[in-house]
C-alpha atoms as a PDB file:
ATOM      1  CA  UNK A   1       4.993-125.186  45.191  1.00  0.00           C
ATOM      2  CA  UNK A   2       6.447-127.092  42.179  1.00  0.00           C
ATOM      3  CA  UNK A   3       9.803-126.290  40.770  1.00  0.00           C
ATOM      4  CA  UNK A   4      10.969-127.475  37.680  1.00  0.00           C
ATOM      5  CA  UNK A   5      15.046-128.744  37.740  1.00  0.00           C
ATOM      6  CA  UNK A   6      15.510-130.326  34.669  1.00  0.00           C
ATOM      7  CA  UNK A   7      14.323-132.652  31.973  1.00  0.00           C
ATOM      8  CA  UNK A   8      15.606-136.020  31.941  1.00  0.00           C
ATOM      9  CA  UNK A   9      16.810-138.318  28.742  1.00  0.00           C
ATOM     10  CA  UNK A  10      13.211-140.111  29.126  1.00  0.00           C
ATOM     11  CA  UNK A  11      11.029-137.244  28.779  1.00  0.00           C
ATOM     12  CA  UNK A  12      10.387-137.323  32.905  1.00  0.00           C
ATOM     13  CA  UNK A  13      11.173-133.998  34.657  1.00  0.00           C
ATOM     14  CA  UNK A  14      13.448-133.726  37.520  1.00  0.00           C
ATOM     15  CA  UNK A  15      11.398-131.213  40.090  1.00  0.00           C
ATOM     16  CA  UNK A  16      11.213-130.497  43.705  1.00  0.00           C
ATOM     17  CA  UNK A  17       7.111-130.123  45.104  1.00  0.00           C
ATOM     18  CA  UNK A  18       5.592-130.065  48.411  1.00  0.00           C
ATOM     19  CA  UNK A  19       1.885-132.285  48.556  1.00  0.00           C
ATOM     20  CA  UNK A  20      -0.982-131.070  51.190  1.00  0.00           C
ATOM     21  CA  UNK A  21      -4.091-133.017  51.044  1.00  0.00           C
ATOM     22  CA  UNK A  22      -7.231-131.414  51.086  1.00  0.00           C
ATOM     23  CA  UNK A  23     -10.334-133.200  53.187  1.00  0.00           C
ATOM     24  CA  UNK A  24     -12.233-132.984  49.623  1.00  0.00           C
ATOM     25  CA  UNK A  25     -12.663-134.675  46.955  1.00  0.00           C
ATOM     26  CA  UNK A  26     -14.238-137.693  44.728  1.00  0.00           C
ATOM     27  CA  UNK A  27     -15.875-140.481  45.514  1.00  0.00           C
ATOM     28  CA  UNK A  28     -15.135-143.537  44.153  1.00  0.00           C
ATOM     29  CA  UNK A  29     -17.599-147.009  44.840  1.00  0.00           C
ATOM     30  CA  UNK A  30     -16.156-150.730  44.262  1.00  0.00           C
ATOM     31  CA  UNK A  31     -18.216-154.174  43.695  1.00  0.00           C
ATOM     32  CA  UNK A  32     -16.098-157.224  43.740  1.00  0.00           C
ATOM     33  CA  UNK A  33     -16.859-159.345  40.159  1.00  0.00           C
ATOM     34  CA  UNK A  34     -16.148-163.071  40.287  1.00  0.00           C
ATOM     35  CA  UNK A  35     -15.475-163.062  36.325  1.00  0.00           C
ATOM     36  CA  UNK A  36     -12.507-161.254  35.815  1.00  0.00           C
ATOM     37  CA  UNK A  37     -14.206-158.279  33.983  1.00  0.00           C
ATOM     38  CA  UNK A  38     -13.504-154.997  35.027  1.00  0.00           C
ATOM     39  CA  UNK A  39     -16.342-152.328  34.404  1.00  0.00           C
ATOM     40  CA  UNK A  40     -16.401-148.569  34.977  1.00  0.00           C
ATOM     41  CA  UNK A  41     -20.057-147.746  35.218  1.00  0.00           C
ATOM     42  CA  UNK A  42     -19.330-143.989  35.223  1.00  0.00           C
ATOM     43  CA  UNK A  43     -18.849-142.142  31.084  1.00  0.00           C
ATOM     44  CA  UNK A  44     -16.778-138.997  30.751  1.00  0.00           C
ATOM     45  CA  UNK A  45     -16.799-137.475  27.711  1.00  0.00           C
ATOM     46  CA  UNK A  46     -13.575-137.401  25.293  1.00  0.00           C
ATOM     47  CA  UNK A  47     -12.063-139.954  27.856  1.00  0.00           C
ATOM     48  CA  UNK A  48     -12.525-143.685  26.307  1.00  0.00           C
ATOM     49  CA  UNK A  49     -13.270-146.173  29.057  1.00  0.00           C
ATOM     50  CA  UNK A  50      -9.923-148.131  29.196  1.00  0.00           C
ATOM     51  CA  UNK A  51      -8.094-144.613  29.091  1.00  0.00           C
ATOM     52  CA  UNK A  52      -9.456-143.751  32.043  1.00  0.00           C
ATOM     53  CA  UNK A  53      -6.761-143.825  34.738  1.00  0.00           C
ATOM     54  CA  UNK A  54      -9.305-145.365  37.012  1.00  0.00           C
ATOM     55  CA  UNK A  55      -9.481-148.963  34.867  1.00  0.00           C
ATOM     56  CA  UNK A  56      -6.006-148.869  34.057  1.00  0.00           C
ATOM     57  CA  UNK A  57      -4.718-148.715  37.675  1.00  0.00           C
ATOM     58  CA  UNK A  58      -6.710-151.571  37.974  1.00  0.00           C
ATOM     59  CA  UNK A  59      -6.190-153.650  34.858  1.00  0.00           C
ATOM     60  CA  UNK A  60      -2.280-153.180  35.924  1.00  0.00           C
ATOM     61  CA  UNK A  61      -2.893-154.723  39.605  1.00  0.00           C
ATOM     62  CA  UNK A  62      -4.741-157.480  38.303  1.00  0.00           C
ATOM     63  CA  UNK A  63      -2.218-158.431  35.435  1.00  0.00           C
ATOM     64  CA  UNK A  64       0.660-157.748  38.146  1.00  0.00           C
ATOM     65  CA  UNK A  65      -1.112-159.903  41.052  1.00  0.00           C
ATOM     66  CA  UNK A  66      -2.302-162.617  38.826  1.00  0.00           C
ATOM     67  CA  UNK A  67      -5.920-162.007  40.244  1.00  0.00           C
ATOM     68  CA  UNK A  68      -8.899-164.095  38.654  1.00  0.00           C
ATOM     69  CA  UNK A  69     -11.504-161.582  39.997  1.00  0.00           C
ATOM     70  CA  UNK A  70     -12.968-158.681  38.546  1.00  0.00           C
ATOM     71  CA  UNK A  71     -14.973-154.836  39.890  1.00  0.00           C
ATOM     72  CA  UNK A  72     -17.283-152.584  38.914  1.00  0.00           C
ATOM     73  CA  UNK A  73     -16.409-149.297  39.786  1.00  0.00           C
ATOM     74  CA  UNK A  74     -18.757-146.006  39.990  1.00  0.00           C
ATOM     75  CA  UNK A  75     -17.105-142.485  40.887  1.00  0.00           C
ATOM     76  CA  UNK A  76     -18.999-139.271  42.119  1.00  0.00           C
ATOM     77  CA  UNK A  77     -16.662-136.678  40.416  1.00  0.00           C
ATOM     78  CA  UNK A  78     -16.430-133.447  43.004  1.00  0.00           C
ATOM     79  CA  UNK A  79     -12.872-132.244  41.832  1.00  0.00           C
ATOM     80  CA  UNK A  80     -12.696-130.316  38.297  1.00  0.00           C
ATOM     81  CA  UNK A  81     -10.838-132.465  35.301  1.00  0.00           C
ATOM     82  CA  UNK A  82      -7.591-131.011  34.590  1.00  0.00           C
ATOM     83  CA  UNK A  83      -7.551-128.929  37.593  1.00  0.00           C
ATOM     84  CA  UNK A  84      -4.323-129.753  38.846  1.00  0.00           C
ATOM     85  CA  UNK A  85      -5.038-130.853  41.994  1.00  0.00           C
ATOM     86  CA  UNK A  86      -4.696-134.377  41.516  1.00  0.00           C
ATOM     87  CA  UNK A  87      -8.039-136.068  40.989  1.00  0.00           C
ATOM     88  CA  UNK A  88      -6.877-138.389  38.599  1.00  0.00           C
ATOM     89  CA  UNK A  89      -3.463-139.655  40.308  1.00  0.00           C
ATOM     90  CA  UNK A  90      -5.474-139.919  43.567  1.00  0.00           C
ATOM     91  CA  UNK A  91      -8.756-141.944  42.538  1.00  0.00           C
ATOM     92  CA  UNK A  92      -5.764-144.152  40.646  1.00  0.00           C
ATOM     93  CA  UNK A  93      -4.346-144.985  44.015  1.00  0.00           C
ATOM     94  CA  UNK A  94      -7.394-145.217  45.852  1.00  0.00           C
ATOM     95  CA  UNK A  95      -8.159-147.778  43.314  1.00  0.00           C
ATOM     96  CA  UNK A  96      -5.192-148.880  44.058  1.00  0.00           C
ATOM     97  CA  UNK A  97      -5.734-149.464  47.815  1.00  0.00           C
ATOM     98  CA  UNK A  98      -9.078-150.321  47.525  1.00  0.00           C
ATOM     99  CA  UNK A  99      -8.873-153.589  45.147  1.00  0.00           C
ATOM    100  CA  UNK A 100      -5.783-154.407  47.291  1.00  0.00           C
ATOM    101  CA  UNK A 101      -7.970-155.333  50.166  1.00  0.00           C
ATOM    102  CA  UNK A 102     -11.264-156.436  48.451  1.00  0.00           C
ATOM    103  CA  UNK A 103      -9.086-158.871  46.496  1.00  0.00           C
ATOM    104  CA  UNK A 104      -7.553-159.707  49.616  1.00  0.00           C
ATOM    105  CA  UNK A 105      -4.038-159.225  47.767  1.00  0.00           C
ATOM    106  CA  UNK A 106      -1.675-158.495  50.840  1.00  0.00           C
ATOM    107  CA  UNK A 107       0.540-155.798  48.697  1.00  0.00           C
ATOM    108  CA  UNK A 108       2.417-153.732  51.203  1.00  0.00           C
ATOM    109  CA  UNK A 109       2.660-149.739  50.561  1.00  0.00           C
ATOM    110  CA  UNK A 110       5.831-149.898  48.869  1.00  0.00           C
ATOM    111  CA  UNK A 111       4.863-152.287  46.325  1.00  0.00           C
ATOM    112  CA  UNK A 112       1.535-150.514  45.209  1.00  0.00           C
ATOM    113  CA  UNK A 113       3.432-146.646  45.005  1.00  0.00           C
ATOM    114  CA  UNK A 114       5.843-148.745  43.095  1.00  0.00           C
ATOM    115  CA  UNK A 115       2.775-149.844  40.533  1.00  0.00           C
ATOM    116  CA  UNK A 116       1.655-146.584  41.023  1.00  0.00           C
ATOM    117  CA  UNK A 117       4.582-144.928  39.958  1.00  0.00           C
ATOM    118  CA  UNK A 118       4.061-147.003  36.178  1.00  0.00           C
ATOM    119  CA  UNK A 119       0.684-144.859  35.951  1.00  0.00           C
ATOM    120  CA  UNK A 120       1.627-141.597  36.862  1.00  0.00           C
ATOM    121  CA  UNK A 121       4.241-139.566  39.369  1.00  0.00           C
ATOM    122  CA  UNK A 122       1.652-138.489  41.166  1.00  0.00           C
ATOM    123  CA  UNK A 123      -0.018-141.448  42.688  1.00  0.00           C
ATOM    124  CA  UNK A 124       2.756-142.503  44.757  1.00  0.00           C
ATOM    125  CA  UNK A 125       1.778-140.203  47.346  1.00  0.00           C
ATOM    126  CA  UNK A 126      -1.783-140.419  47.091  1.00  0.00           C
ATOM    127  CA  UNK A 127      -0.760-144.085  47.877  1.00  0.00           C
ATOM    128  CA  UNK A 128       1.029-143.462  51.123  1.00  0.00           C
ATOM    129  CA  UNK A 129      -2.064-140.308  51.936  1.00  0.00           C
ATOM    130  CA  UNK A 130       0.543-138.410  53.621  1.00  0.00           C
ATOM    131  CA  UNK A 131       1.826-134.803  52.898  1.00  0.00           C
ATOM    132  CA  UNK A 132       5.309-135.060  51.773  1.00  0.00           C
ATOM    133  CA  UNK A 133       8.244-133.090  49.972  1.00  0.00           C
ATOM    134  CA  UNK A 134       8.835-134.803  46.728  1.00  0.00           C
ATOM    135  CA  UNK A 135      12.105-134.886  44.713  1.00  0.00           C
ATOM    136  CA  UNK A 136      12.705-137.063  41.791  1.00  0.00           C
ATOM    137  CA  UNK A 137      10.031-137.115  39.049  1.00  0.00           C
ATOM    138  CA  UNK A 138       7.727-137.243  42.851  1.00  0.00           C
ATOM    139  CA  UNK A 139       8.420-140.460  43.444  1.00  0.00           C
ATOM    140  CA  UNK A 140      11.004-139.769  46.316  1.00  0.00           C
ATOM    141  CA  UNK A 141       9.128-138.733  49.091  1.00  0.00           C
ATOM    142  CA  UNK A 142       9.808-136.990  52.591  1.00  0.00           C
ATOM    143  CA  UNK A 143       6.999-137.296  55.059  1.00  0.00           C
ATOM    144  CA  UNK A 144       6.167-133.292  56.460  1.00  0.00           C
ATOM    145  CA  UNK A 145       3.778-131.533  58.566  1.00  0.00           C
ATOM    146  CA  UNK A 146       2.731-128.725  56.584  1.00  0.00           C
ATOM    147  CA  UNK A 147       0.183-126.137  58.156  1.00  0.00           C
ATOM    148  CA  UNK A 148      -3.556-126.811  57.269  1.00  0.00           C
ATOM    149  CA  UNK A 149      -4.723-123.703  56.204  1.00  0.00           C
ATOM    150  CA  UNK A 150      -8.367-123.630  54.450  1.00  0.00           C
ATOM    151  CA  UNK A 151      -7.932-123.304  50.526  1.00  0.00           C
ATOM    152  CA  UNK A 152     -10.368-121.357  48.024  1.00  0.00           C
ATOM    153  CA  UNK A 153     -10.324-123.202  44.959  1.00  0.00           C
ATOM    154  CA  UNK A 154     -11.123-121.428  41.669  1.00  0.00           C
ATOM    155  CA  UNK A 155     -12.447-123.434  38.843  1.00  0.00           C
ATOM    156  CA  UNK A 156     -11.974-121.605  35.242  1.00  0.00           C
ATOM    157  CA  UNK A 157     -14.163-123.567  32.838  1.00  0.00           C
ATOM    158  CA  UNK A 158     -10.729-124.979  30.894  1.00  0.00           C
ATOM    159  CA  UNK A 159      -9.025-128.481  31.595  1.00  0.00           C
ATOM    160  CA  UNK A 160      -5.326-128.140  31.588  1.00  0.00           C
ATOM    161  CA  UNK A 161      -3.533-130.744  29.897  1.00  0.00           C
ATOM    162  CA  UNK A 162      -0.309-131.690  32.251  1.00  0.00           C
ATOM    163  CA  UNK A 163       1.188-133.403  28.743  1.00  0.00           C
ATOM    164  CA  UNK A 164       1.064-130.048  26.846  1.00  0.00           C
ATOM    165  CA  UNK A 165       2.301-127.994  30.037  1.00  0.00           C
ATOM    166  CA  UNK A 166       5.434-130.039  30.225  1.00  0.00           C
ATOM    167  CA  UNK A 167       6.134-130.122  26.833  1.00  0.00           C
ATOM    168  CA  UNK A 168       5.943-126.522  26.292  1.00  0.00           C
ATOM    169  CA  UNK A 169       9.109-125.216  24.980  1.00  0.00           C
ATOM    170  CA  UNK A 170       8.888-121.834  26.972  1.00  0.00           C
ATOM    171  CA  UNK A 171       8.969-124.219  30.725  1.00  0.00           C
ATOM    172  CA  UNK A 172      11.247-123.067  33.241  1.00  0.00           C
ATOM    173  CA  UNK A 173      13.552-126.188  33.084  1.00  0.00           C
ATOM    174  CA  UNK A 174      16.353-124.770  35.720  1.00  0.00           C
ATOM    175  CA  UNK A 175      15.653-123.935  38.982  1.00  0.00           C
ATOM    176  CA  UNK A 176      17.962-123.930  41.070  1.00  0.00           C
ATOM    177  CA  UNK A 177      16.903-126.819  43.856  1.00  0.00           C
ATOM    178  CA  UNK A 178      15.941-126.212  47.490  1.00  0.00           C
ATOM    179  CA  UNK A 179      18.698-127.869  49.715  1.00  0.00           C
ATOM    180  CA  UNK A 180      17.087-127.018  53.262  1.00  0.00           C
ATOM    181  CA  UNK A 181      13.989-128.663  54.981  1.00  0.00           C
ATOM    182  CA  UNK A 182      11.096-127.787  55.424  1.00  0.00           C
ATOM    183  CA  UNK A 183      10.375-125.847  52.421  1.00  0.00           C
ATOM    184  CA  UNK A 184      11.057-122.399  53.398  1.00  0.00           C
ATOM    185  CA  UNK A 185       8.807-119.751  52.927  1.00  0.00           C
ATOM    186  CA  UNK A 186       8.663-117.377  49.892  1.00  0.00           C
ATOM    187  CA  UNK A 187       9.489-120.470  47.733  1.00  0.00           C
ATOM    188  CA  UNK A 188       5.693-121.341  46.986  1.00  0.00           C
ATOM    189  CA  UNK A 189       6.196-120.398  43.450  1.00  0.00           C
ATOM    190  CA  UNK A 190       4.932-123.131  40.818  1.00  0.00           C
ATOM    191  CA  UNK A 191       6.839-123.363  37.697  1.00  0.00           C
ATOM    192  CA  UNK A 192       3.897-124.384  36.189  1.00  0.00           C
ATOM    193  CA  UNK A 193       1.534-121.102  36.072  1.00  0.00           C
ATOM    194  CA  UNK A 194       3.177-118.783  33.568  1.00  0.00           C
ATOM    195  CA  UNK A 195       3.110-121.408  30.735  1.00  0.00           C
ATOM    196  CA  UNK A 196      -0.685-122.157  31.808  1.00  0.00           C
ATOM    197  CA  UNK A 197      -1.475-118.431  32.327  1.00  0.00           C
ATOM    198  CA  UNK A 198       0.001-117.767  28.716  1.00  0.00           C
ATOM    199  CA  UNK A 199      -2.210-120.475  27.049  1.00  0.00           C
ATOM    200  CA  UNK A 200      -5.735-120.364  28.621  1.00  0.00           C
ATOM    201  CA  UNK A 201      -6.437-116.758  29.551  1.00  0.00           C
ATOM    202  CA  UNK A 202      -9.268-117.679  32.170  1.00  0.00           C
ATOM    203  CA  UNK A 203      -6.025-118.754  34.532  1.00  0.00           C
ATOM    204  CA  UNK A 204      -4.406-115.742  36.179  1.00  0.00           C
ATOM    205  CA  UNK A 205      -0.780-115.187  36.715  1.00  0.00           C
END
């Protein structure tokens, strides 16, 4: 579920959402560099290499932790671009956690969902790798025990652009928030779909 509350002065959203994890997803490979240079080996077209969420989660921890070494980085993409299941945020904070302890850093949890936080609201929780009620902009996190159901997941040949979504003039911006935990049931509605129903007709409503 994702509800939308408000928009804030900065642009951020103010939104209530509840993260599952699913036992899927990429695969991401790390070689330690001793020159400083970091190098993702894998293209995607329309996304220039130091766009890529990937290099810049790790360009940040290296400018942040002063680190002299480098990586080269290869990812087996399994989860559809612009799905909006979180392939990006999470392979951020598995970069994240993975140059953490190959660079022998020492950065507690807190400190890299902080960093994470500076390259999307998303990776926070991806950080932690636990399911979790978020408030906030999904930075403020509640640890839950959802159910583990097994999920279908339906890939229309369009990537949704989460910029675009939330800009969209015709958002719901006011739902009311959800004041008792756990989520209860019959509030699994995301705010979300009608906007991307109404612009890429391969999405159902």
């Amino acid at each position: 579920m994702l509800h939308i509350l408000g928009r804030r002065e900065d642009g951020y959203h103010e939104l209530q959402t509840l993260f599952q994890f699913l036992d899927y997803g990429d695969e991401l490979t790390f070689a330690v560099r001793e020159d400083g240079v970091i190098r993702l080996h894998t293209e995607f077209d329309g996304v220039p290499h130091d766009s890529n969420l990937i290099v810049r989660a790790a360009k940040k921890l290296q400018e942040q932790s002063g680190c002299a070494l480098g990586i080269d980085i290869w990812i087996d993409k399994i989860l559809p671009m612009g799905g909006g299941i979180g392939g990006g945020s999470s392979n951020a904070a598995t970069t994240l956690l993975g140059l953490n302890h190959l660079w022998q850093l020492g950065w507690d949890p807190d400190r890299l969902a902080a960093l994470g936080l500076t390259l999307g609201a998303d990776v926070p929780v991806f950080v932690r790798g636990h399911a979790a009620f978020a408030e906030g902009v999904g930075e403020k996190l509640t640890p839950v025990e959802p159910d583990e159901p097994w999920y279908v997941v339906l890939v229309p040949q369009v990537s949704v652009s989460t910029a675009e979504i939330f800009s969209d003039p015709l958002l719901t911006r006011n739902s009311p928030p959800i004041k008792v935990r756990p989520v209860p049931k019959g509030n699994s509605r995301n705010d979300c779909l009608p906007v991307v129903a109404r612009r890429y007709a391969d999405v159902p409503n």
